[in-house]
Protein backbone atom coordinates (compact mmCIF):
# COMPACT_ATOMS: atom_id res chain seq x y z
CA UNK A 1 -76.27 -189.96 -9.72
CA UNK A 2 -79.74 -190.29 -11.46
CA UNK A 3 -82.53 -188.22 -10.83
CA UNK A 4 -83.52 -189.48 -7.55
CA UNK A 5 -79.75 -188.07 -6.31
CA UNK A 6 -81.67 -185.06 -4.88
CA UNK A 7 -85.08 -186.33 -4.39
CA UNK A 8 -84.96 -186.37 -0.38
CA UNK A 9 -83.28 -183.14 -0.36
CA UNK A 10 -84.95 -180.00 1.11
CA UNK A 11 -84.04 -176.01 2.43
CA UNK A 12 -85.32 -175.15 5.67
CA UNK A 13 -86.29 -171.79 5.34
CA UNK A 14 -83.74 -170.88 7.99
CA UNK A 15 -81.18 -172.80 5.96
CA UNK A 16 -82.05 -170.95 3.00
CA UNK A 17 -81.81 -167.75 4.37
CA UNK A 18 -78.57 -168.11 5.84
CA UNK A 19 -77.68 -169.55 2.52
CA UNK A 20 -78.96 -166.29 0.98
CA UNK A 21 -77.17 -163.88 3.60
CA UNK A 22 -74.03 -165.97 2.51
CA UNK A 23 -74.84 -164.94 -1.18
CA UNK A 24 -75.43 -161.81 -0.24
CA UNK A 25 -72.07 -161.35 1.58
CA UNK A 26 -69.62 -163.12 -1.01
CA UNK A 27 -71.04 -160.83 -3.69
CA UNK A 28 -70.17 -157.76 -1.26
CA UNK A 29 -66.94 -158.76 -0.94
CA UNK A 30 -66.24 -159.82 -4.40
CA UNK A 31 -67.36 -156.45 -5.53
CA UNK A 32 -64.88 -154.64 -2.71
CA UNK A 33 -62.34 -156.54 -4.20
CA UNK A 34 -62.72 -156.03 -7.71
CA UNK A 35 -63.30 -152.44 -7.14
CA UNK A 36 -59.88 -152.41 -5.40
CA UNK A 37 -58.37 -154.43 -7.76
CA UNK A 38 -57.04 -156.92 -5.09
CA UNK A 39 -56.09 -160.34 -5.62
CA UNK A 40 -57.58 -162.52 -8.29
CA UNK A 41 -57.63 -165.41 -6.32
CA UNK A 42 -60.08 -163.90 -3.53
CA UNK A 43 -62.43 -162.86 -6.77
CA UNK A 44 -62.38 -166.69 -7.53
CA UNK A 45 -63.08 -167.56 -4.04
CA UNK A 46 -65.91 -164.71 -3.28
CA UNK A 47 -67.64 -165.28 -6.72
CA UNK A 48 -67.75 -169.52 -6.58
CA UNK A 49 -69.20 -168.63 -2.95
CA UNK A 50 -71.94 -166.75 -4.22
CA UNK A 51 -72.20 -168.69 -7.45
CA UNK A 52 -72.60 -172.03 -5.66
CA UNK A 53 -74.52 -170.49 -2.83
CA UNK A 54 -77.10 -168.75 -5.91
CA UNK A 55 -77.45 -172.39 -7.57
CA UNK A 56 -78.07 -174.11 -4.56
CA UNK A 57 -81.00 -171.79 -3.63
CA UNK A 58 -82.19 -171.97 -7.27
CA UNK A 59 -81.75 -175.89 -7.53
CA UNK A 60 -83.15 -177.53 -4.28
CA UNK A 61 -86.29 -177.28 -3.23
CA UNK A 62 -87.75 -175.45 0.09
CA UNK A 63 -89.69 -177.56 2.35
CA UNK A 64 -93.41 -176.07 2.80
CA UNK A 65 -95.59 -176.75 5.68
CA UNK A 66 -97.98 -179.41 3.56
């Protein structure tokens, strides 16, 4: 898993904005839930969701036009 592990790997930007809607949603939901106080385990799942969902639209590139 070397540096090249990612090198063919691009966002549409449809991909990435349903990727970003997905953020968006998790982090709604975690924040219902810890308002609530609910369940940990759905603030786990909710905040990994938007966590992973974040890094991936921080870490792989979009694909441009050019």
């Amino acid at each position: 898993m070397g540096p090249d592990f990612f090198s063919g790997s691009f966002l549409t930007p449809p991909v990435a904005t349903a990727i970003f809607v997905l953020a968006c949603l998790a982090g709604y939901r975690y924040r219902h839930v810890w308002k609530a106080e609910g369940p940990r385990w759905q603030l786990w799942l909710f905040g990994a969701a938007a966590a992973v969902a974040l890094l991936v639209l921080a870490f792989v590139p979009l694909q441009t036009g050019g």
